[in-house]
Protein backbone atom coordinates (compact mmCIF):
# COMPACT_ATOMS: atom_id res chain seq x y z
CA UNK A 1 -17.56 13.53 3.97
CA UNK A 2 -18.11 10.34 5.61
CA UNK A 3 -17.75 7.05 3.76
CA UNK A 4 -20.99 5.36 2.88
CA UNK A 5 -20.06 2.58 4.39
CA UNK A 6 -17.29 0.76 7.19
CA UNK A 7 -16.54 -1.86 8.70
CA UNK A 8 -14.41 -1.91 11.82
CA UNK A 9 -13.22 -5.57 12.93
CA UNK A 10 -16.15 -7.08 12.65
CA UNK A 11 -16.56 -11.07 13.56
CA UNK A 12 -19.43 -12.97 13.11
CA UNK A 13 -19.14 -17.11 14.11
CA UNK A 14 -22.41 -19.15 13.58
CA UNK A 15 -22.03 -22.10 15.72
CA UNK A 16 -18.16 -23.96 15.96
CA UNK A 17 -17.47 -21.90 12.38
CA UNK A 18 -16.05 -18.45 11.89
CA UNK A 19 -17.78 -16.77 8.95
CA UNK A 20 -16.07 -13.40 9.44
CA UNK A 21 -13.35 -12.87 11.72
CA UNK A 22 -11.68 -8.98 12.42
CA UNK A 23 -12.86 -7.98 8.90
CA UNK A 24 -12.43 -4.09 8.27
CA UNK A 25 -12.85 -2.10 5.25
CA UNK A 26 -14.77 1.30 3.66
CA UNK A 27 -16.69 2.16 0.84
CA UNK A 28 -16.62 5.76 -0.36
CA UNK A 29 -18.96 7.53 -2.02
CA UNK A 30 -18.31 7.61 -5.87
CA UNK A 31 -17.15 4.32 -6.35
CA UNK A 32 -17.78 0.51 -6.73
CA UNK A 33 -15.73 -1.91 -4.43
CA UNK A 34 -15.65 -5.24 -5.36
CA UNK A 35 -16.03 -7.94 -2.48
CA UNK A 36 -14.42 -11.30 -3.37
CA UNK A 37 -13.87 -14.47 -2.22
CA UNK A 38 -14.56 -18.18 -3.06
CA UNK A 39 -17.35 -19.47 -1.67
CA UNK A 40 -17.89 -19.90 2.02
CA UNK A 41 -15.29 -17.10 2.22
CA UNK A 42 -18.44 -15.05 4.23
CA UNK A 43 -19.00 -12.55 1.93
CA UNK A 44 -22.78 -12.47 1.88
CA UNK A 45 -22.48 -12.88 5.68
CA UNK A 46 -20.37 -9.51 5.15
CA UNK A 47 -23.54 -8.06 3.00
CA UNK A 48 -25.90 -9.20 5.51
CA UNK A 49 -24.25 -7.50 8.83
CA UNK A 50 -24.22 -4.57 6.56
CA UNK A 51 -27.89 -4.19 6.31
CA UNK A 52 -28.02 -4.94 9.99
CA UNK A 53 -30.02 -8.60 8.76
CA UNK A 54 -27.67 -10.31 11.14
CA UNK A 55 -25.69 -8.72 14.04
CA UNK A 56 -21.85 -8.62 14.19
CA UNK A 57 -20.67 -10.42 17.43
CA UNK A 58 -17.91 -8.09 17.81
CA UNK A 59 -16.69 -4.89 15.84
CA UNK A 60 -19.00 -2.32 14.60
CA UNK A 61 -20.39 -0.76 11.48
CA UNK A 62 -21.30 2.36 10.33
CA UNK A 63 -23.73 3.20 7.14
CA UNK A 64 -23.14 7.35 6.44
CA UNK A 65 -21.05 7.58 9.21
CA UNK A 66 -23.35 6.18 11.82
CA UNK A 67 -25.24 3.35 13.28
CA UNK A 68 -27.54 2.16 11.22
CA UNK A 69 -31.11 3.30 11.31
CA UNK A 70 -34.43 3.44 9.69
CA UNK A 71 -34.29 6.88 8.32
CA UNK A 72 -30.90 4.81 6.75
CA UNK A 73 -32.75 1.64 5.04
CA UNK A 74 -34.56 4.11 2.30
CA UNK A 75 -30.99 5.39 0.88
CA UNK A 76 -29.97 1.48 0.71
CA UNK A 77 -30.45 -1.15 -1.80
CA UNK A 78 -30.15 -4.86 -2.05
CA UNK A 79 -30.00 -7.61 -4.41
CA UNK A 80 -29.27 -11.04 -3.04
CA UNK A 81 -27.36 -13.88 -4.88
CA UNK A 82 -30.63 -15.81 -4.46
CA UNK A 83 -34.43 -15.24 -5.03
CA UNK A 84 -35.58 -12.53 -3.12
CA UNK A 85 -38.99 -11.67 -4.61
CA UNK A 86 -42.24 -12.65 -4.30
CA UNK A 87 -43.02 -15.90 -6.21
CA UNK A 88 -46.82 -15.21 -6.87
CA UNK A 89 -47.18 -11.79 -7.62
CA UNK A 90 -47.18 -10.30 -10.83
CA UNK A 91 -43.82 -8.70 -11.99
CA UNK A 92 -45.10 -5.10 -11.98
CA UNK A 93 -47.30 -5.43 -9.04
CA UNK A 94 -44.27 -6.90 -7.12
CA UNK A 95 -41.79 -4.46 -8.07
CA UNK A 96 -44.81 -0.97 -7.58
CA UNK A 97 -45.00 -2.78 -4.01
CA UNK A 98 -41.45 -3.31 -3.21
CA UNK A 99 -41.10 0.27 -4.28
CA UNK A 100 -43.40 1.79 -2.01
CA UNK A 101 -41.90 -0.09 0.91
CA UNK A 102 -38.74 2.28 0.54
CA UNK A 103 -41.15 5.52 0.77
CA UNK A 104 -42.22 5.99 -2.60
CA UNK A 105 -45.55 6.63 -3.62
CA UNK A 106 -47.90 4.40 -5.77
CA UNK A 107 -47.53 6.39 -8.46
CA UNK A 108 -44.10 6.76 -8.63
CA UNK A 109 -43.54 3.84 -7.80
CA UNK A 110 -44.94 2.58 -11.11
CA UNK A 111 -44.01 5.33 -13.26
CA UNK A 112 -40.13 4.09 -11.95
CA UNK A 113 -41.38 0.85 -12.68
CA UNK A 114 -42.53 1.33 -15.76
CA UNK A 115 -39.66 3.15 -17.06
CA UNK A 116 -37.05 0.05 -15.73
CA UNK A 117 -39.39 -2.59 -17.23
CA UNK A 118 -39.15 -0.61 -20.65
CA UNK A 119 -35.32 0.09 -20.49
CA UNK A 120 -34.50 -3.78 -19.48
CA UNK A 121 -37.14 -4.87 -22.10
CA UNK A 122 -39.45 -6.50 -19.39
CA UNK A 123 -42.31 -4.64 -20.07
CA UNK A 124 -44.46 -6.65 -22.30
CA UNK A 125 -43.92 -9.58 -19.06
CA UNK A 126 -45.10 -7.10 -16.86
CA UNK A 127 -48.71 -9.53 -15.95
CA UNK A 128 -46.41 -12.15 -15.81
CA UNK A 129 -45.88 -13.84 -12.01
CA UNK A 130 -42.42 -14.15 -10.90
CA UNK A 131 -42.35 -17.77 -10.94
CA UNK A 132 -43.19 -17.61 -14.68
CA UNK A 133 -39.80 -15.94 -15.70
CA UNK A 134 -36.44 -17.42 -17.12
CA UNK A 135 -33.87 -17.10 -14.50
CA UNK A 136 -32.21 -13.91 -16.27
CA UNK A 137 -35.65 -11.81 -16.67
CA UNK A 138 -35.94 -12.96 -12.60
CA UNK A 139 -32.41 -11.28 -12.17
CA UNK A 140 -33.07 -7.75 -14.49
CA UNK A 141 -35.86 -8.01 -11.90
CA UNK A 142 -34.19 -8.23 -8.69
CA UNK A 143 -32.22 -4.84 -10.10
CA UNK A 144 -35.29 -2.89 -10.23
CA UNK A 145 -36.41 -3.98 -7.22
CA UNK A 146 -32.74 -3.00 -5.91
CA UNK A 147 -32.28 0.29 -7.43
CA UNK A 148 -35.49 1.30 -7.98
CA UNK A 149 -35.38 3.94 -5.10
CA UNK A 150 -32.00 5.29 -6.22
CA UNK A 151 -30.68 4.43 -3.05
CA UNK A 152 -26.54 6.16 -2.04
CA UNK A 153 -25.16 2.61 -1.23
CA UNK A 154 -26.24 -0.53 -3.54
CA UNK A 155 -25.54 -3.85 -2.63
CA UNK A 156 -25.58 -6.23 -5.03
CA UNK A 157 -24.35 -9.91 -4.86
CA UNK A 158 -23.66 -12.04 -7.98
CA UNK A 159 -25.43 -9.24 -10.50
CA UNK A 160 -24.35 -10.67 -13.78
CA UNK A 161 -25.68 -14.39 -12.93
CA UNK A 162 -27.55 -15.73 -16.04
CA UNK A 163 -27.71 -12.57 -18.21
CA UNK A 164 -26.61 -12.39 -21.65
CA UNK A 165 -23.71 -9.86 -22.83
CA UNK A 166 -26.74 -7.64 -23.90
CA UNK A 167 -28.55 -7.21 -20.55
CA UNK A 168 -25.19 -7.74 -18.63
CA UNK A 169 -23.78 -4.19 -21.00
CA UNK A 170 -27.31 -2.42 -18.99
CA UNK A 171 -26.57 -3.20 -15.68
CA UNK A 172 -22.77 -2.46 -16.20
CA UNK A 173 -24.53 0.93 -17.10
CA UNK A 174 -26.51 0.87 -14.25
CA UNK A 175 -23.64 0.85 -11.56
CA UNK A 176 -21.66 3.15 -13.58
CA UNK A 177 -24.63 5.63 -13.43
CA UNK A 178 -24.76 5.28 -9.76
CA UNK A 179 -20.70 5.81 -9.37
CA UNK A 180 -21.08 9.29 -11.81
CA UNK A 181 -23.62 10.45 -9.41
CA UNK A 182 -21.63 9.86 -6.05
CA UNK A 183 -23.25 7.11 -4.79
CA UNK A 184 -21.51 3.92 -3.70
CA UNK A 185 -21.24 0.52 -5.22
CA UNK A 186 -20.31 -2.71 -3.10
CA UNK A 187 -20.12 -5.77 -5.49
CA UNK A 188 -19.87 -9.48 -5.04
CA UNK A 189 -19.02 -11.12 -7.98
CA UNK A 190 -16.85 -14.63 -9.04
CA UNK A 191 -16.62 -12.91 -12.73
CA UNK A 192 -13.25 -11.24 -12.25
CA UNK A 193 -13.29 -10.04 -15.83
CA UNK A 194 -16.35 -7.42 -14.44
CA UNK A 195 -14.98 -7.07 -11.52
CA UNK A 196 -11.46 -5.56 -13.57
CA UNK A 197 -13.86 -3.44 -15.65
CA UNK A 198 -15.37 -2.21 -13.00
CA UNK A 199 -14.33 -1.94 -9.85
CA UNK A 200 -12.18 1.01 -8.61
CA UNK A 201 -11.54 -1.13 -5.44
CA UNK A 202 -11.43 -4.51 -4.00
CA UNK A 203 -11.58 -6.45 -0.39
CA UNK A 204 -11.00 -9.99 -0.63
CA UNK A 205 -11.89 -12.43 1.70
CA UNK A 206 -10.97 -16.01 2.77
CA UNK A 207 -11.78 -17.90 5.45
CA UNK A 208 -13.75 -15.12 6.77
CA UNK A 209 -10.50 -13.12 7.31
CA UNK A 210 -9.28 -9.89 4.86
CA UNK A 211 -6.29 -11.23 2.51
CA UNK A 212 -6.29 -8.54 -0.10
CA UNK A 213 -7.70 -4.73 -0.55
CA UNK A 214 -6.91 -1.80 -2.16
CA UNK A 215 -7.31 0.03 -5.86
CA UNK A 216 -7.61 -3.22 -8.78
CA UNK A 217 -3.90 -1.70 -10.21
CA UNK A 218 -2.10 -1.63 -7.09
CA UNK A 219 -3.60 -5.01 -6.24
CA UNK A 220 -2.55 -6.42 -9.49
CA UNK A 221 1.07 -4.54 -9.19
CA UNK A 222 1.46 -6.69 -5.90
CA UNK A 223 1.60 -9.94 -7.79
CA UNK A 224 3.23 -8.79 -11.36
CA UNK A 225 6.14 -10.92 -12.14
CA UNK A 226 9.00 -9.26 -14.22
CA UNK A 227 7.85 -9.12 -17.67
CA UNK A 228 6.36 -6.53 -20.06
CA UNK A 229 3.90 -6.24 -22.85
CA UNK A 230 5.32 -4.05 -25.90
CA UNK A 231 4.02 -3.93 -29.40
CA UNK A 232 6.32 -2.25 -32.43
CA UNK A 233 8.43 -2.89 -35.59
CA UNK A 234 11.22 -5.49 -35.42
CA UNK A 235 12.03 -8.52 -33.71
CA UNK A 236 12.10 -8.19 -30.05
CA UNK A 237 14.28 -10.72 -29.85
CA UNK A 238 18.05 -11.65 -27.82
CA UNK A 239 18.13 -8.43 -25.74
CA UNK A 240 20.59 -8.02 -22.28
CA UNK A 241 18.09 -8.57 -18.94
CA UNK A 242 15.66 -11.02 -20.97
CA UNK A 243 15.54 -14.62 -20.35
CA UNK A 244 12.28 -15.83 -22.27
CA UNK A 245 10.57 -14.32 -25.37
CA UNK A 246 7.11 -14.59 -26.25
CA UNK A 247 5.33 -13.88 -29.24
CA UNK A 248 1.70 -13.33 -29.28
CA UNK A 249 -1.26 -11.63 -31.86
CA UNK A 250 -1.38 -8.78 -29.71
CA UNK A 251 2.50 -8.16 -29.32
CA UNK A 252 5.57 -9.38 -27.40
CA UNK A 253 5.67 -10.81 -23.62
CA UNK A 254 9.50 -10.43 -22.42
CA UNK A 255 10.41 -12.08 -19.17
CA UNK A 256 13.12 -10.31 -17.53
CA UNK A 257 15.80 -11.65 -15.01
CA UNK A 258 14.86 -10.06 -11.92
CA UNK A 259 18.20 -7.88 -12.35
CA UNK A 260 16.60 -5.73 -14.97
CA UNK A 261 14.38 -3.24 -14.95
CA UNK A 262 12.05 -2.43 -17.57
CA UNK A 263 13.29 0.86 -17.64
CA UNK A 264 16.54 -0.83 -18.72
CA UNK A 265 14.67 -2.88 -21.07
CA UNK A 266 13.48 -0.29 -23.02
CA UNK A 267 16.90 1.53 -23.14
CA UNK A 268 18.28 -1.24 -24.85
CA UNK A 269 16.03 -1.32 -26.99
CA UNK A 270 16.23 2.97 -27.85
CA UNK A 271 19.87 1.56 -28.65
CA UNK A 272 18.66 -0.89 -31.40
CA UNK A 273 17.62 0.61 -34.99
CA UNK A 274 16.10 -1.83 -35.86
CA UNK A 275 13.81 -1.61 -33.31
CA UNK A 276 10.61 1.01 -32.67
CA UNK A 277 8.25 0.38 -30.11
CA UNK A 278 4.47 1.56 -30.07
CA UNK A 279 3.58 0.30 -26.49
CA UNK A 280 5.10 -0.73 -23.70
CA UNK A 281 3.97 -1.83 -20.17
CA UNK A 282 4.32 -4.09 -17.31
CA UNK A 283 3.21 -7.10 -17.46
CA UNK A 284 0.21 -7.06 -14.71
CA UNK A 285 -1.53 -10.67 -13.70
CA UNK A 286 -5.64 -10.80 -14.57
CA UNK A 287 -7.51 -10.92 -10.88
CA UNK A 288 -8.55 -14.56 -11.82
CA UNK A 289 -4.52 -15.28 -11.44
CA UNK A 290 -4.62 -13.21 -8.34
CA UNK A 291 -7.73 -14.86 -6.81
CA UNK A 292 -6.12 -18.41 -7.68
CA UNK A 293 -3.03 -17.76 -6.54
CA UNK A 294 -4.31 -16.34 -3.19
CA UNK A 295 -7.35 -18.69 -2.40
CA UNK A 296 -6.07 -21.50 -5.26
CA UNK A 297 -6.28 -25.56 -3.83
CA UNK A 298 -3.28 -25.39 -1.09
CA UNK A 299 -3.17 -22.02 -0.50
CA UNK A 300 -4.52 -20.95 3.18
CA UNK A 301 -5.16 -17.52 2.07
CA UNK A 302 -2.90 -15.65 4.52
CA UNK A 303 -3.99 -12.30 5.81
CA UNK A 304 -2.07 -9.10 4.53
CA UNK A 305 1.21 -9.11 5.20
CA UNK A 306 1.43 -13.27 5.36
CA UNK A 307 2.09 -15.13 2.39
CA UNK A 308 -0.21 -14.16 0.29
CA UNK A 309 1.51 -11.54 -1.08
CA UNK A 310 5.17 -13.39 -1.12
């Protein structure tokens, strides 16, 4: 099977400045990549070649394992970090046309429509304009007008802007569905807590140039320092390899010397009676220590294999 989408050094330069330079990377079908970066890294440059809105200068891309085309554009969707629907219509009217743009009929349109509006309790704005909603109704909007087709490959950039932990719980939902049915996911997001929860992938990008990608774990593995989380009965404390102890609500942090293993951490431990532990696991950064530490003040973001990953 084909992957839904991939990229294939792609470059894109607008003027003297390099938004994406040799920038390659896939999204399969089943899962949600997450596509990071601070901003100006050219990520929504990245979306935008994508849906062929802006052509690569060099490199190529393929959407269902060829060249994009229109028969292609129906089993897409889009939602842009910024407003991308129409300020004067109505919200139903805007979404029942938006709908019927990617081949569905009136009336399905707006029974779709009407079902969303329900589910993401915008149906009693429905007459409303567009211009008339709070900026999080706007952005449960821009989902239905992004998935209201059920495209195979979603696009969304910045999804979780201004929604509360209610509404952002629906659309967490939302991609979820999409990944349990075998269609694709490709997410920009600076929330690296829902990107974590998410994701089964990530590409990072800075500078327009790929510094990170692979699964969130392995990622995270990359930049673990020696230390592991365990929880248990005793005191964890003045055992061989460990030279700083931490205690915390949720358990014990033990630094280790870079000799030891964990694996010899925890035999030590077996040796101790006074000791029992109930979990145990390395230590893994959170991606917002990975993201600073790779595109953080200072740091030039080196491509795989630079510094970056030292």
């Amino acid at each position: 099977m084909p992957s839904n989408l991939t990229l294939t050094s792609v470059s894109k330069t607008f003027g003297k400045k390099a938004a994406v330079v040799d920038l390659s990377f896939q999204v399969e079908p089943g899962e949600i990549v997450g596509l990071l970066g601070p901003n100006g890294a050219g990520k929504t440059t990245t979306l935008r070649m994508a849906l062929d809105l802006i052509k690569p200068d060099t490199g190529h891309i393929e959407i269902f394992g060829s060249r994009l085309s229109e028969h292609h554009k129906d089993r897409l969707g889009y939602m842009p970090e910024h407003a991308g629907l129409y300020a004067d219509m109505r919200l139903r009217e805007c979404l029942v046309y938006l709908g019927t743009l990617k081949s569905l009929s009136s009336r399905e349109a707006g029974r779709r429509v009407d079902l969303e509006l329900k589910r993401l309790g915008l149906y009693d704005d429905r007459k409303k304009k567009l211009s008339q909603l709070s900026a999080g109704m706007y952005q449960k909007a821009q989902i239905i007008a992004a998935t209201l087709h059920d495209p195979d490959l979603l696009m969304v950039d910045e999804p979780f802007a201004n929604l509360d932990p209610i509404n952002a719980q629906i659309i967490k939902e939302t991609l979820r569905g999409f990944r349990a049915r075998g269609k694709s996911v490709i997410m920009s997001s600076h929330q690296m807590h829902l990107v974590e929860e998410l994701c089964d992938r990530i590409v990072m990008i800075h500078q327009g140039r790929r510094v990170l990608y692979g699964p969130v774990r392995d990622i995270k593995l990359q930049f673990a320092e020696p230390a592991v989380w365990l929880s248990g009965r005793g005191v964890f404390t003045n055992l061989p390899g460990v030279v700083r102890t931490e205690q915390h609500p949720e358990g014990w942090k033990l630094h280790l010397d870079g000799a030891s293993t964990s694996a010899d951490l925890l035999r030590a431990i077996a040796l101790r009676p006074d000791l029992s532990v109930e979990r145990f696991e390395v230590a893994l950064p959170s991606l917002d220590e990975v993201f600073i530490r790779v595109a953080g003040p200072g740091n030039g973001g080196s491509p795989e294999g630079g510094s970056a990953h030292a």
